[in-house]
Each structure stands twice: as C-alpha cells, then as structure tokens.
C-alpha atoms as a PDB file:
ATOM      1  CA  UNK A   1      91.603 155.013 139.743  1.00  0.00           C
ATOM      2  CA  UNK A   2      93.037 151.464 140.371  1.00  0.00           C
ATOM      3  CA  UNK A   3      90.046 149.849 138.136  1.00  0.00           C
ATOM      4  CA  UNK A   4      89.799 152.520 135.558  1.00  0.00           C
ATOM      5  CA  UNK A   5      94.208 151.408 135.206  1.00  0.00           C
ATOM      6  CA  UNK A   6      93.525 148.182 135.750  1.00  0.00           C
ATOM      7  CA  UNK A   7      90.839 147.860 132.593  1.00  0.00           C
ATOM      8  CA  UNK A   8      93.241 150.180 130.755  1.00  0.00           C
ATOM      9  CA  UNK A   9      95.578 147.201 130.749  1.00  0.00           C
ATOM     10  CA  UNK A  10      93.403 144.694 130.054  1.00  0.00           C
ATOM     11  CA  UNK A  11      91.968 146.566 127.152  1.00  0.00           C
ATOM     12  CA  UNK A  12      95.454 147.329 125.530  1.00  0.00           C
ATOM     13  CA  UNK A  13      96.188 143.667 126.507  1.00  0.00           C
ATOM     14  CA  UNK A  14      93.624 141.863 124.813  1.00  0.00           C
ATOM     15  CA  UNK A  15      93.558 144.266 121.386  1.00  0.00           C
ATOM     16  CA  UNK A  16      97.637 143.445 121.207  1.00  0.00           C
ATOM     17  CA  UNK A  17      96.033 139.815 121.747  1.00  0.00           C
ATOM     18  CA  UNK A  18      93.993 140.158 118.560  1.00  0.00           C
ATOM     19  CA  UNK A  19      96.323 141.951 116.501  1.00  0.00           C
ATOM     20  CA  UNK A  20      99.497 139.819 117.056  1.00  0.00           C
ATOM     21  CA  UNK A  21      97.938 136.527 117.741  1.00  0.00           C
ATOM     22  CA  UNK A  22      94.762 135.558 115.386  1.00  0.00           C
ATOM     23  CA  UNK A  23      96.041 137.451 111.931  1.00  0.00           C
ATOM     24  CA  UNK A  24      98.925 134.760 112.445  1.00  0.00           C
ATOM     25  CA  UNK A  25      96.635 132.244 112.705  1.00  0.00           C
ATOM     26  CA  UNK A  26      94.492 132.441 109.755  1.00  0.00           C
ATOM     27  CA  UNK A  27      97.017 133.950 107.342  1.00  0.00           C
ATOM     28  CA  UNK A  28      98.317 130.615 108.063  1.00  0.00           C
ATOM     29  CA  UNK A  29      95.795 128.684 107.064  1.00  0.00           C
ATOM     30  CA  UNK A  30      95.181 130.844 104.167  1.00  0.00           C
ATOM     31  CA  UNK A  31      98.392 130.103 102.538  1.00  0.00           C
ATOM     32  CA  UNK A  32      97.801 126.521 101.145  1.00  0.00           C
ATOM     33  CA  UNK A  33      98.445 126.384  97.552  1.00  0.00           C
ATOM     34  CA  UNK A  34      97.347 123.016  97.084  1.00  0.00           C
ATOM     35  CA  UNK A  35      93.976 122.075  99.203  1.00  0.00           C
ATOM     36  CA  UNK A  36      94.555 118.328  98.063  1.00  0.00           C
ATOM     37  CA  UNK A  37      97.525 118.192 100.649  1.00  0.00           C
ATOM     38  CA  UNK A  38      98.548 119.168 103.923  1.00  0.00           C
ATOM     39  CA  UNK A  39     100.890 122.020 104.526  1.00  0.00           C
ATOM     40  CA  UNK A  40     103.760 119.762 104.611  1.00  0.00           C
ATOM     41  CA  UNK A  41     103.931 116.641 102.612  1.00  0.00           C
ATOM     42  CA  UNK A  42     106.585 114.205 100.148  1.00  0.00           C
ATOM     43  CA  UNK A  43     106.249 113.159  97.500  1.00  0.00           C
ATOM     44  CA  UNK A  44     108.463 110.028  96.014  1.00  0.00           C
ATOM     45  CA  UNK A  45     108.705 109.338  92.183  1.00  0.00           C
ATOM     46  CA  UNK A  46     106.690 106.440  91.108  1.00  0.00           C
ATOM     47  CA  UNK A  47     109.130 105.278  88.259  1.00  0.00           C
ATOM     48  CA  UNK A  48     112.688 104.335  90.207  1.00  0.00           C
ATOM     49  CA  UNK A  49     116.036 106.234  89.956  1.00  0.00           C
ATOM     50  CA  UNK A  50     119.374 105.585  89.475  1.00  0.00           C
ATOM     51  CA  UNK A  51     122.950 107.559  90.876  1.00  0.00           C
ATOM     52  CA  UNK A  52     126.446 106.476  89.507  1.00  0.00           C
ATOM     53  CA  UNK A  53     129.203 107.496  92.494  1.00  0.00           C
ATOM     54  CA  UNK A  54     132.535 108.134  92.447  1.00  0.00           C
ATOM     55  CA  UNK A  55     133.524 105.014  92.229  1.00  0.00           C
ATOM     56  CA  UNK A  56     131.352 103.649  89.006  1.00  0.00           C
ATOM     57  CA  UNK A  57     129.081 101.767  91.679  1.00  0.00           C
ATOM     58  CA  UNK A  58     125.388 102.215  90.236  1.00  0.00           C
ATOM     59  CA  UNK A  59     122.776 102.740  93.269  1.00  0.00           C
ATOM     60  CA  UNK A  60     119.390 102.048  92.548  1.00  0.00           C
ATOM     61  CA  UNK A  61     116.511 104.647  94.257  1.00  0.00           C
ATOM     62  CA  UNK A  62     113.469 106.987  93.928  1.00  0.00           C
ATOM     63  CA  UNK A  63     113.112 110.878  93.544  1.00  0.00           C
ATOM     64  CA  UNK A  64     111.755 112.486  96.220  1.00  0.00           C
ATOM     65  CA  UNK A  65     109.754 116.241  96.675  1.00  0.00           C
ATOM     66  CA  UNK A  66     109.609 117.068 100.160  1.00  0.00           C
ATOM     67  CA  UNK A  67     107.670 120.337 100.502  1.00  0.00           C
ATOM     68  CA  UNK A  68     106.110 122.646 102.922  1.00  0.00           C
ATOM     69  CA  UNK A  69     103.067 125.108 101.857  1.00  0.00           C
ATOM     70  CA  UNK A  70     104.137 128.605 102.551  1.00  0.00           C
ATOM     71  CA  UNK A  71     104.787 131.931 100.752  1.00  0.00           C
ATOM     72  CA  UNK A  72     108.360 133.018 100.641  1.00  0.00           C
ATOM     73  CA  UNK A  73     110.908 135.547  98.932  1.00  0.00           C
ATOM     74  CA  UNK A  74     114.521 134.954  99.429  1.00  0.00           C
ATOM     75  CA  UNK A  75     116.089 137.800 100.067  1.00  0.00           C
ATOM     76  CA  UNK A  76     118.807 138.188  97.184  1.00  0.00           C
ATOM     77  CA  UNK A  77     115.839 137.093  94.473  1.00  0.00           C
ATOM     78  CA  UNK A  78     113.229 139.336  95.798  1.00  0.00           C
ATOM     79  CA  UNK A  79     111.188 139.173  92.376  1.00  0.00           C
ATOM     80  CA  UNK A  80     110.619 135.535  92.927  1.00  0.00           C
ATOM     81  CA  UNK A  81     107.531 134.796  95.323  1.00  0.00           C
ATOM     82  CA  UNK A  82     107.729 131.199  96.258  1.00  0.00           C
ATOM     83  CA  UNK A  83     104.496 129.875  97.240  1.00  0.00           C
ATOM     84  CA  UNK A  84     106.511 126.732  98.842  1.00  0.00           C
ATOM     85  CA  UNK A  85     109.748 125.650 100.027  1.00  0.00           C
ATOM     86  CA  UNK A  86     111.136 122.444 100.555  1.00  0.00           C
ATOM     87  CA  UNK A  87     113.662 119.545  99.088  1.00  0.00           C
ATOM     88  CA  UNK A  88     114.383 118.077  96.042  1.00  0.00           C
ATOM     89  CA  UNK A  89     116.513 114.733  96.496  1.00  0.00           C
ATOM     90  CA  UNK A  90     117.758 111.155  95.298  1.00  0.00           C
ATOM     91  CA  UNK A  91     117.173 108.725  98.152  1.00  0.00           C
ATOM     92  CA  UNK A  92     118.544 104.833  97.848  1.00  0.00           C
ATOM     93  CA  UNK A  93     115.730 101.696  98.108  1.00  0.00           C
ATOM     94  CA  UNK A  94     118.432  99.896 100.229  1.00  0.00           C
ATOM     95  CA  UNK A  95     121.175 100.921 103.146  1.00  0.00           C
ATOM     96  CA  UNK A  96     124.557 101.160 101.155  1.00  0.00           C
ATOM     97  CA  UNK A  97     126.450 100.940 104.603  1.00  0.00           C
ATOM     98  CA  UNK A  98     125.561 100.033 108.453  1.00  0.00           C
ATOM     99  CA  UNK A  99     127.560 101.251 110.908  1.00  0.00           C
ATOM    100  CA  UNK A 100     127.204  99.926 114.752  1.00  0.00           C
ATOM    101  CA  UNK A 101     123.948  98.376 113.452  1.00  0.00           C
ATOM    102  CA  UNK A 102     122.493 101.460 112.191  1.00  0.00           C
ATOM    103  CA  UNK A 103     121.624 101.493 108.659  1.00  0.00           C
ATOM    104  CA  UNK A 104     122.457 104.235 106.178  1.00  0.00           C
ATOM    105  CA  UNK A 105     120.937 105.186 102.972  1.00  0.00           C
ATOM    106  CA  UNK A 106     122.603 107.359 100.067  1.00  0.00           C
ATOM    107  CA  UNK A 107     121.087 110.504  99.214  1.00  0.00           C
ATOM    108  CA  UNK A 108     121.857 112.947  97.047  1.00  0.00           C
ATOM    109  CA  UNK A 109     120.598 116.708  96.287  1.00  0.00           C
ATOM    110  CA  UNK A 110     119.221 117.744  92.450  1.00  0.00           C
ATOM    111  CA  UNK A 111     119.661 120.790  92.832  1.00  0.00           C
ATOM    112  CA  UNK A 112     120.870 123.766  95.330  1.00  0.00           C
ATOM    113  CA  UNK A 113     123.562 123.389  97.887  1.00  0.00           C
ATOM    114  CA  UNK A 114     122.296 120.304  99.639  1.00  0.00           C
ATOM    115  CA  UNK A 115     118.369 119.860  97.890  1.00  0.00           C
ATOM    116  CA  UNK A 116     117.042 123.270  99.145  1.00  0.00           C
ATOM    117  CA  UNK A 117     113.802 124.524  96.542  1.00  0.00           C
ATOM    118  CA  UNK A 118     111.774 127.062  95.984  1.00  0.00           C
ATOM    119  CA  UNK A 119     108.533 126.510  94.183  1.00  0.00           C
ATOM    120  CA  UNK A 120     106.922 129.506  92.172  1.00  0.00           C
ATOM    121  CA  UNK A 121     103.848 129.342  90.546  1.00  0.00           C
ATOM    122  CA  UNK A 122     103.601 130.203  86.674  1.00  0.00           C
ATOM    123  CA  UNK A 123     100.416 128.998  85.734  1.00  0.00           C
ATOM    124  CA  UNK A 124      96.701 128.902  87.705  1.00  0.00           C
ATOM    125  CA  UNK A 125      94.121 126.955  86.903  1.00  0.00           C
ATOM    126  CA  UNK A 126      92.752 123.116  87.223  1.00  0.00           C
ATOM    127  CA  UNK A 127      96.279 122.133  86.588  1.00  0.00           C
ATOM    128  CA  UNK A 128      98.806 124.497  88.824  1.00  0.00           C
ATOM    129  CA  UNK A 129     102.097 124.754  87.365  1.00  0.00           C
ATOM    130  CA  UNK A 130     105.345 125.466  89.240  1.00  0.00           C
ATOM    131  CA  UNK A 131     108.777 126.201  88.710  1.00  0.00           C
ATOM    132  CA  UNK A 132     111.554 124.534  90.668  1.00  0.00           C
ATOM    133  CA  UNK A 133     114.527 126.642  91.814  1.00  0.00           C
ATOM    134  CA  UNK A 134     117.687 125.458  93.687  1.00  0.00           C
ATOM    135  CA  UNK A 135     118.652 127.755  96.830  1.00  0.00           C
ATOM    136  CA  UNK A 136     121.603 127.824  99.014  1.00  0.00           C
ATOM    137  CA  UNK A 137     121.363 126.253 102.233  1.00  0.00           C
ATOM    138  CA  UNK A 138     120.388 129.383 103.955  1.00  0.00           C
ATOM    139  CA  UNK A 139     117.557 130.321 101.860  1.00  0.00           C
ATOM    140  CA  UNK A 140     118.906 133.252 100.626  1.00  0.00           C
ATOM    141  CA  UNK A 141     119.152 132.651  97.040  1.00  0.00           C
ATOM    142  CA  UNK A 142     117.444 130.737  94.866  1.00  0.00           C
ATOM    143  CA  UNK A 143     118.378 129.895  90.888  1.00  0.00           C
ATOM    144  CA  UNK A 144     116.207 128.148  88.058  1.00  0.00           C
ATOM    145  CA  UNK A 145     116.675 124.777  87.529  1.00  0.00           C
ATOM    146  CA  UNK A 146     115.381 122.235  85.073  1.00  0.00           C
ATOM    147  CA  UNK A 147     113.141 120.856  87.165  1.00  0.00           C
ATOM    148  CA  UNK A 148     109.227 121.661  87.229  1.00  0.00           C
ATOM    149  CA  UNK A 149     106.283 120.002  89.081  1.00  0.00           C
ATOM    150  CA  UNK A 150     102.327 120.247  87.957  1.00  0.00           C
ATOM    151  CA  UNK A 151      99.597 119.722  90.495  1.00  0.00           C
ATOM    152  CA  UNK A 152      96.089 118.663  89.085  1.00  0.00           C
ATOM    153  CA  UNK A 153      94.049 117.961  92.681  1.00  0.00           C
ATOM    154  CA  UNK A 154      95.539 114.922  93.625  1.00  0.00           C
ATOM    155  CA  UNK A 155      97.538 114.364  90.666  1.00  0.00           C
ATOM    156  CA  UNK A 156     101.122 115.438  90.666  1.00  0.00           C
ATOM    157  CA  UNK A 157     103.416 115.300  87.456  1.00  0.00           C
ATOM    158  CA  UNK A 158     107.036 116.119  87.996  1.00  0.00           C
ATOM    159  CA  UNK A 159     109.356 117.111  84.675  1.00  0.00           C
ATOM    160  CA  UNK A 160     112.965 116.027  84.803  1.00  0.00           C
ATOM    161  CA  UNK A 161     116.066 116.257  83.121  1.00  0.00           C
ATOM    162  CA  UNK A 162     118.956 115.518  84.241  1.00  0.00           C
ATOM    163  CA  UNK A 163     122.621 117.079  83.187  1.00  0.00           C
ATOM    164  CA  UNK A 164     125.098 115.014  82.092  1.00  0.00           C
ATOM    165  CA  UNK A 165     127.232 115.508  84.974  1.00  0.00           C
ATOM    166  CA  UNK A 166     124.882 114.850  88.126  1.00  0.00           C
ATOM    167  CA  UNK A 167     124.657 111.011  87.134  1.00  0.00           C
ATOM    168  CA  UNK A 168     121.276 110.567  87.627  1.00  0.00           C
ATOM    169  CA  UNK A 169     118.699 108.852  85.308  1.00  0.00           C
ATOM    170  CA  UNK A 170     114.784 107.588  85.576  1.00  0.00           C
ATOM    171  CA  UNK A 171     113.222 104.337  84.561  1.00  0.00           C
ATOM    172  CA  UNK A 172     110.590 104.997  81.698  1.00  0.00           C
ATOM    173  CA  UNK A 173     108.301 101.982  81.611  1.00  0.00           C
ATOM    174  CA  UNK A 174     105.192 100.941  79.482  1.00  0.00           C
ATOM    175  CA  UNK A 175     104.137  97.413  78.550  1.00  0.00           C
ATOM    176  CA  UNK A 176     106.772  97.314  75.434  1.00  0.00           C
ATOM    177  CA  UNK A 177     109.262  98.726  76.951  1.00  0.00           C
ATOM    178  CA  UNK A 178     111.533 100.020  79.409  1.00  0.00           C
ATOM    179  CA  UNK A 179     114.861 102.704  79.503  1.00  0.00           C
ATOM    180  CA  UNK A 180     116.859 104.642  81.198  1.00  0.00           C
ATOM    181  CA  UNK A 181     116.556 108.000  80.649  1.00  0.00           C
ATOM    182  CA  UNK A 182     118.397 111.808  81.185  1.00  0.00           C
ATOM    183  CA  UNK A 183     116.470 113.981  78.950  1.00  0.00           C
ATOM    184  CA  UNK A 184     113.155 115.701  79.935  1.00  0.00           C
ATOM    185  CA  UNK A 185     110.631 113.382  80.963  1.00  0.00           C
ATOM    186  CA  UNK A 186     107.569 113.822  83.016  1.00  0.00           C
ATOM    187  CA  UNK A 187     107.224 111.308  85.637  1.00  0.00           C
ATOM    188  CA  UNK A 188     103.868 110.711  87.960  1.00  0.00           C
ATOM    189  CA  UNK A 189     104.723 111.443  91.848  1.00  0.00           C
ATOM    190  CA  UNK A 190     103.204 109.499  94.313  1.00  0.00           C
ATOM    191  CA  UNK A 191     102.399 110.306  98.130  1.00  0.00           C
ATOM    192  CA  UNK A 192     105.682 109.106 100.624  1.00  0.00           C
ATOM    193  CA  UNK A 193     105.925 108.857 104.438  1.00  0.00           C
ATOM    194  CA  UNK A 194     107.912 111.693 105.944  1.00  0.00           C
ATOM    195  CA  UNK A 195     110.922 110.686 106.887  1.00  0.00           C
END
C-alpha cells in the first residue's frame, strides 16, 4: 500500500513537473521576434542627438532602444499584442554633473511616462516592421507614438520625428552636408552595451 502511494506521488509529481516546468521553457525560447539578436538587447542611434533643457543649455547625445523579446498585451489596450517591450530614451555622450565623484549623465524619455514601449508588429517579411507605443510606467497602457523601428536581419532602421515641444533633434549627415533635424527621418541603429 505504502509503494503503490508512494509511486502515486511521484507520478502526479513528475507530470505537474512536465506540465508547469518545460512548456515555460520552450514557449520561451519560441518567442524571439528577431533571431539576429538576443532576447534582450540596445540599440544606440548611429547619427548623434541633441536635448535643449530648461535652461537653453544644449546637451549633445545619442538615441537609444533598449528592448526585451517577449509577447505582451497591456491590460487597458488589450487589442494591441506587443511582441516586445522595452525603452525608448535620450542619453548624454558626457556626465553633465558629478556628485561625490560619481558621474551623472542626462537622460531623457521620448515617449511614455519615463521611456516605457511597446513594440507591435505591422508588417512580416525580410524587413519586419514595428510600431512604437509609449506606456505608463506600470505597463498598463500603452499609446501610439511617432516613432517606428524596421528590422532587416541585422539591419535596424529607426523613424523619428520629433514634436516641437520635446526639444530633441538628430544630426543628418552625408558627404555635402550636415543638419539638424525634427521632422521624420529614418536613422540607422547600431548595437550598444547594456547599461
């Protein structure tokens, strides 16, 4: 009686084992949107940024995508079906204060309460196309934004335009020229270090 119990348990044990655990596991792994990159990576805008503060001061930076590959639906936009989440920010090249030796940099969201995004895919195919939406800091709901990002393999393309308010502009270069720019412009993003 004690054996027949005993591999009763183990039985129950080891199916709950094989339900709970291993679907997990490679539902996981089958979530990656984009096989060129890991399911969390940055990515930093290869033409530099600039942010006007308060105060007039101009800060020079770079644009930076941090993102992590993973379905999700924020609960007050349940029609949207994010396929990753992450942050969408303005990051200074240079510490614009240092406080008991410690250097700190300016950063400043794009969009959402404080950078949150939410990236949904509108178009499939060698070039995947997603749209970037701003969320509150609790994930819980998301709007559209003016922002988009295109992956092509390894190539990523972000478009940006920025509102008149949020101070921000990108440097377009070429070999006869170079400008500041607001409007819509599509600007190559590069592979960063995670911070």
């Amino acid at each position: 009686m004690k054996k027949e119990l005993l591999a009763s348990v183990l039985t129950l044990s080891a199916g709950m084992a094989s339900v709970v655990a291993y679907p997990q596991q490679s539902l996981a792994r089958s979530v990656i949107m984009e096989k060129d990159f890991a399911d969390f990576f940055v990515l930093k805008s290869s033409f530099a940024a600039r942010f006007t503060d308060e105060d007039g001061k101009v800060i020079q930076g770079h644009i930076y995508l941090s993102l992590t590959q993973r379905p999700f639906t924020p609960e007050y936009n349940n029609q949207l079906r994010g396929e990753m989440t992450g942050s969408l920010y303005f990051k200074s090249d240079e510490p614009v204060s240092e406080v008991d030796g410690k250097k700190y940099y300016r950063y400043e969201p794009l969009t959402g309460d404080d950078g949150e995004v939410l990236l949904d895919r509108t178009h499939k195919g060698e070039t995947n196309d997603y749209q970037i939406y701003g969320c509150n800091s609790t994930m819980t709901q998301c709007e559209g934004s003016s922002f988009a990002v295109s992956f092509s393999g390894k190539n990523v393309n972000m478009q940006l335009s920025f509102a008149a308010d949020q101070r921000f502009e990108i440097l377009v270069q070429s070999t006869s020229y170079s400008e500041w720019v607001t409007r819509v412009h599509t600007v190559p993003m590069l592979p960063a270090v995670a911070e």
